[in-house]
C-alpha atoms as a PDB file:
ATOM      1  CA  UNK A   1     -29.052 187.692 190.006  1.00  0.00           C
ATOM      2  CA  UNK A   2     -29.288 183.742 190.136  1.00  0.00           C
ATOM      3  CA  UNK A   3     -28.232 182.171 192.989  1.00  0.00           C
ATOM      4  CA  UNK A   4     -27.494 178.751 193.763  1.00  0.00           C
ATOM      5  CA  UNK A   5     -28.868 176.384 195.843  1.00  0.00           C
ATOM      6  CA  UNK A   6     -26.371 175.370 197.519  1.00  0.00           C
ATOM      7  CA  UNK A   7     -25.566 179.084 197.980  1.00  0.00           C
ATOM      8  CA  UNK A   8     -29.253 179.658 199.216  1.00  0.00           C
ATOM      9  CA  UNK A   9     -29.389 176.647 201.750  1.00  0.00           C
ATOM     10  CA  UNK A  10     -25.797 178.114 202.803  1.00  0.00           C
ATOM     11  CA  UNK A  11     -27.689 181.192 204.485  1.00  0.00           C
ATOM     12  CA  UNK A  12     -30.404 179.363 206.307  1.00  0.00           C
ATOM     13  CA  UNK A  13     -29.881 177.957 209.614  1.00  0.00           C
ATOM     14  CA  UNK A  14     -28.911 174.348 210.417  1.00  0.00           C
ATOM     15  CA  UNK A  15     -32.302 174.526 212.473  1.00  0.00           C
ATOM     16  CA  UNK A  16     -33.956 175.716 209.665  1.00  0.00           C
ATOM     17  CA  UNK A  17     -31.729 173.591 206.913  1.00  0.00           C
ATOM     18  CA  UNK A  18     -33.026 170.367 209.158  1.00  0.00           C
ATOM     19  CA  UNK A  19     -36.572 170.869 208.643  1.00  0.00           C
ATOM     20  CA  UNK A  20     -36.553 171.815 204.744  1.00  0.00           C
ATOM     21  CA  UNK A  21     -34.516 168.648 204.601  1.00  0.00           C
ATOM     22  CA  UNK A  22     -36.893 166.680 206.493  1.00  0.00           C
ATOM     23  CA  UNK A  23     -39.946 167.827 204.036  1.00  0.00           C
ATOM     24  CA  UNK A  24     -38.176 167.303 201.055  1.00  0.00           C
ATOM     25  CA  UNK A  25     -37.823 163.844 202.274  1.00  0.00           C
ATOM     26  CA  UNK A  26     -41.243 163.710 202.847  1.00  0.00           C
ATOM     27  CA  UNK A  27     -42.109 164.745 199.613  1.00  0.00           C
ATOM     28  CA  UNK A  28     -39.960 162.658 197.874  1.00  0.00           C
ATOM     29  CA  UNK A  29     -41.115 159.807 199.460  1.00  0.00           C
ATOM     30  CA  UNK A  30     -44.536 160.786 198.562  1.00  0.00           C
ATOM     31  CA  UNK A  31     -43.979 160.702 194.785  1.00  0.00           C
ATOM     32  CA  UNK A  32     -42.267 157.411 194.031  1.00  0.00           C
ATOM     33  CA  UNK A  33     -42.586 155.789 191.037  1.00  0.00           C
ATOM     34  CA  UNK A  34     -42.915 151.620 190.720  1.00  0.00           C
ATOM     35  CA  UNK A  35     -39.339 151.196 190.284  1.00  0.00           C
ATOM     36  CA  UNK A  36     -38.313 153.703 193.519  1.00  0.00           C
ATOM     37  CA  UNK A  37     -41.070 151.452 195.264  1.00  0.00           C
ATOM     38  CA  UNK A  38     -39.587 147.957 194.208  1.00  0.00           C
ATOM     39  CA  UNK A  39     -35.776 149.182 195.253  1.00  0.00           C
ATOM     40  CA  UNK A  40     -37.148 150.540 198.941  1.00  0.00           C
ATOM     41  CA  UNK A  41     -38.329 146.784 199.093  1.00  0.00           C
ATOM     42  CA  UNK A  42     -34.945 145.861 198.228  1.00  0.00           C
ATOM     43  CA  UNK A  43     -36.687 143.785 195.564  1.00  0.00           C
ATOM     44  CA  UNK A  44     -34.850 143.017 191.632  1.00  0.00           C
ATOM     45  CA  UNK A  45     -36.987 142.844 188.527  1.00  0.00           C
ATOM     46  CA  UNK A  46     -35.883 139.283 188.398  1.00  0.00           C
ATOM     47  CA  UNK A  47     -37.250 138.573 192.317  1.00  0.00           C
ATOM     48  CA  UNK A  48     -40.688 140.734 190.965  1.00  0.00           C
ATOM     49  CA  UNK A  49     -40.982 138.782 187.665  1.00  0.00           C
ATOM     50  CA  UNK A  50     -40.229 135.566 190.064  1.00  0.00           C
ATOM     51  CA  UNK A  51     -43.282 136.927 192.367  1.00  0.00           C
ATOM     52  CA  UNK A  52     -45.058 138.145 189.597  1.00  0.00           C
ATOM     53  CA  UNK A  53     -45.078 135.010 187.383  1.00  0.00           C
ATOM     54  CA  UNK A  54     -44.017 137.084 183.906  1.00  0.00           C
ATOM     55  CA  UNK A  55     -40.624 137.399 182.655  1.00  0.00           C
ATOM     56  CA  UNK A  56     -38.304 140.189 184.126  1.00  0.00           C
ATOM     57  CA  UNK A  57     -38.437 142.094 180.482  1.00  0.00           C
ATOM     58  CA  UNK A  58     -42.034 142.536 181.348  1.00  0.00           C
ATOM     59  CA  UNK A  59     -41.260 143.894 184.742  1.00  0.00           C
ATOM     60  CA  UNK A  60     -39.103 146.722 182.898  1.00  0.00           C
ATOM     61  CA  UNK A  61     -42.008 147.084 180.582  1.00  0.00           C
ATOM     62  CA  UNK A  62     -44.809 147.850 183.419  1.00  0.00           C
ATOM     63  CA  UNK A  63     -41.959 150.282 185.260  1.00  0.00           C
ATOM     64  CA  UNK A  64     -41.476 152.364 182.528  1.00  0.00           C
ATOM     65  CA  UNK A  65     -45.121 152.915 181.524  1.00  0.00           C
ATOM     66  CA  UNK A  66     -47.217 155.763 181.996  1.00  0.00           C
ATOM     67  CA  UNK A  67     -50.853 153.943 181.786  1.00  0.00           C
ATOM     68  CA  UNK A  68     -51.906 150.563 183.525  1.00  0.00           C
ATOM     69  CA  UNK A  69     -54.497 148.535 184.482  1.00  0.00           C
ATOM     70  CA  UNK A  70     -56.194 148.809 187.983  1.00  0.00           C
ATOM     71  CA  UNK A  71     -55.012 145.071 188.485  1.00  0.00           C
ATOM     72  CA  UNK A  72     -51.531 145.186 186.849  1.00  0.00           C
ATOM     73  CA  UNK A  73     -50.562 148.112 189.249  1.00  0.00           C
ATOM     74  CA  UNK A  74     -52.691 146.421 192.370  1.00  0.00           C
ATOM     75  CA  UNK A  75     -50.844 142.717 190.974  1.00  0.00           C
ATOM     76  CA  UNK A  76     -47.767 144.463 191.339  1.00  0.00           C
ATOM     77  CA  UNK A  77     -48.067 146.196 194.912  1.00  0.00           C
ATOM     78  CA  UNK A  78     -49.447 142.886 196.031  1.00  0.00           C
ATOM     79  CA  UNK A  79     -46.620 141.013 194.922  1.00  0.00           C
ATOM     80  CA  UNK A  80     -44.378 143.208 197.292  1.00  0.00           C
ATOM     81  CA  UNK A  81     -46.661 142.333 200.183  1.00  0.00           C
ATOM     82  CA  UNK A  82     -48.529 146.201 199.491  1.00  0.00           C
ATOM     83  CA  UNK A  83     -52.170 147.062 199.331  1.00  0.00           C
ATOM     84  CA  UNK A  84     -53.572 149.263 196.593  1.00  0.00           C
ATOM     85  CA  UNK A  85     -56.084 151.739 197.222  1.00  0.00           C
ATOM     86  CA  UNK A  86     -57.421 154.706 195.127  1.00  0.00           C
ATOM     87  CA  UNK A  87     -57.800 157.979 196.411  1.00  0.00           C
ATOM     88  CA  UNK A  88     -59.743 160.694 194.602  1.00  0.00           C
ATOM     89  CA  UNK A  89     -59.709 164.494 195.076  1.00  0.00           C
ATOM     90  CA  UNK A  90     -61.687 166.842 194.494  1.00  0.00           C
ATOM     91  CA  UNK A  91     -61.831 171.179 195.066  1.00  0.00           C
ATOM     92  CA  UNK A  92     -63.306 172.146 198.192  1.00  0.00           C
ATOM     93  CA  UNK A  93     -64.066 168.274 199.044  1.00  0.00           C
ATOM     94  CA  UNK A  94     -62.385 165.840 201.448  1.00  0.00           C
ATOM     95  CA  UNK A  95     -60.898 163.204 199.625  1.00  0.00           C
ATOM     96  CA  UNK A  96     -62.433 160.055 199.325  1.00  0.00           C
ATOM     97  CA  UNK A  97     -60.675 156.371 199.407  1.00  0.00           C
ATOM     98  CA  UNK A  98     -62.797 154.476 196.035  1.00  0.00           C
ATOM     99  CA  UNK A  99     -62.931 150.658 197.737  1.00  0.00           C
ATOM    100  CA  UNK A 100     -65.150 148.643 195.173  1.00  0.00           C
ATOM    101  CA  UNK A 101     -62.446 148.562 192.375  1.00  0.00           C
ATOM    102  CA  UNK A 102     -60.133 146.334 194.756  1.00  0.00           C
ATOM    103  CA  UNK A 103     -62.435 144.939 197.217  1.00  0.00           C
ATOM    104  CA  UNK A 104     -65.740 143.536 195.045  1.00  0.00           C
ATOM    105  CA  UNK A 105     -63.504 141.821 192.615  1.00  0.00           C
ATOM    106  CA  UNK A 106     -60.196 140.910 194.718  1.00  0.00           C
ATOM    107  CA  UNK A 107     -57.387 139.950 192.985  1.00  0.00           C
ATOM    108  CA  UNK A 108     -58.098 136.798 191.771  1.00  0.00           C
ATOM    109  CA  UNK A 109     -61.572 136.959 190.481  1.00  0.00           C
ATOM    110  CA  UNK A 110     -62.357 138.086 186.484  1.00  0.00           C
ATOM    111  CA  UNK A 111     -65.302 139.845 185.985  1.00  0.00           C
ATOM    112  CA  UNK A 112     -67.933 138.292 183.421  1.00  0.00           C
ATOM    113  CA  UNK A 113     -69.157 139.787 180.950  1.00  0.00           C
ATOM    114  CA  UNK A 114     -72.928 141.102 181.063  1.00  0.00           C
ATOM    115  CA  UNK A 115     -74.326 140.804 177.811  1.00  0.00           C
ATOM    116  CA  UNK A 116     -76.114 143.990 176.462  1.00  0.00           C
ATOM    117  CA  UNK A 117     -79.752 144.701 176.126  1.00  0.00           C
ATOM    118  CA  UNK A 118     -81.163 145.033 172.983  1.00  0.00           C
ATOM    119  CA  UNK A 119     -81.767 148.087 171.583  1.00  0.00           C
ATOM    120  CA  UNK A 120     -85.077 149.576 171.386  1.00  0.00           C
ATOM    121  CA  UNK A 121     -85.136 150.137 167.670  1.00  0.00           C
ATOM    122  CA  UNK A 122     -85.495 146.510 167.477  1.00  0.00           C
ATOM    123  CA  UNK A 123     -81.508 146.316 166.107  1.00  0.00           C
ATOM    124  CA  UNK A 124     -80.026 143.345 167.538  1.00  0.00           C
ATOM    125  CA  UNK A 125     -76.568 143.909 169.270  1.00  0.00           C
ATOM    126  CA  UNK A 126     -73.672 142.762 167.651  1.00  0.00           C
ATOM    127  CA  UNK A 127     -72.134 140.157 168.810  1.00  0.00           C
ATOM    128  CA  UNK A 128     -67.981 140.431 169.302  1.00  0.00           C
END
């Protein structure tokens, strides 16, 4: 038999109701994507693509995708006065906070390029 979950939360106690509330707040506010983030900052596209320097089409474009770059996603958390930093898990590990991405370029710096070394077989590399 299915029950709802309004019927289920109906049967818990308001003591009880108060803290499964609380964590699902907690977990929602965990998993946020860049638009939830720009609206908690009270922030429009148009006052991000005004912070941003881009037009407010491209704002829409970086919310709705999937995959960026390291420094469009720490651009963009700059911009609302944020700090970006990476965090990698692993099983049975403590997690570890990666700070050369952010801090050994900053976000103003390009990198230049290195050129290759030449092969051993004598080939020369090609040049792009």
């Amino acid at each position: 038999m299915t029950i709802s979950l309004k019927d289920a939360m109906s049967r818990v106690s308001a003591k009880r109701r108060k803290k499964i509330e609380a964590r699902a707040g907690e977990l929602i506010a965990e998993e946020m994507t860049l638009r939830d983030l720009r609206k908690a900052h009270e922030l429009t596209q148009e006052k991000m693509a005004e912070l941003l320097d881009i037009k407010q089409e491209s704002v829409s474009n970086i919310e709705k995708r999937s995959d960026l770059l390291i420094s469009t996603l720490r651009g963009y958390v700059e911009a609302m006065g944020g700090d970006l930093s990476l965090l990698v898990r692993f099983p049975n590990r403590p997690p570890v906070e990666l700070n050369t991405l952010g801090s050994v370029l900053g976000p103003a710096r390009k990198v230049a390029r290195v050129p290759r070394k030449p092969r051993s077989s004598g080939a020369r590399p090609s040049s792009r």
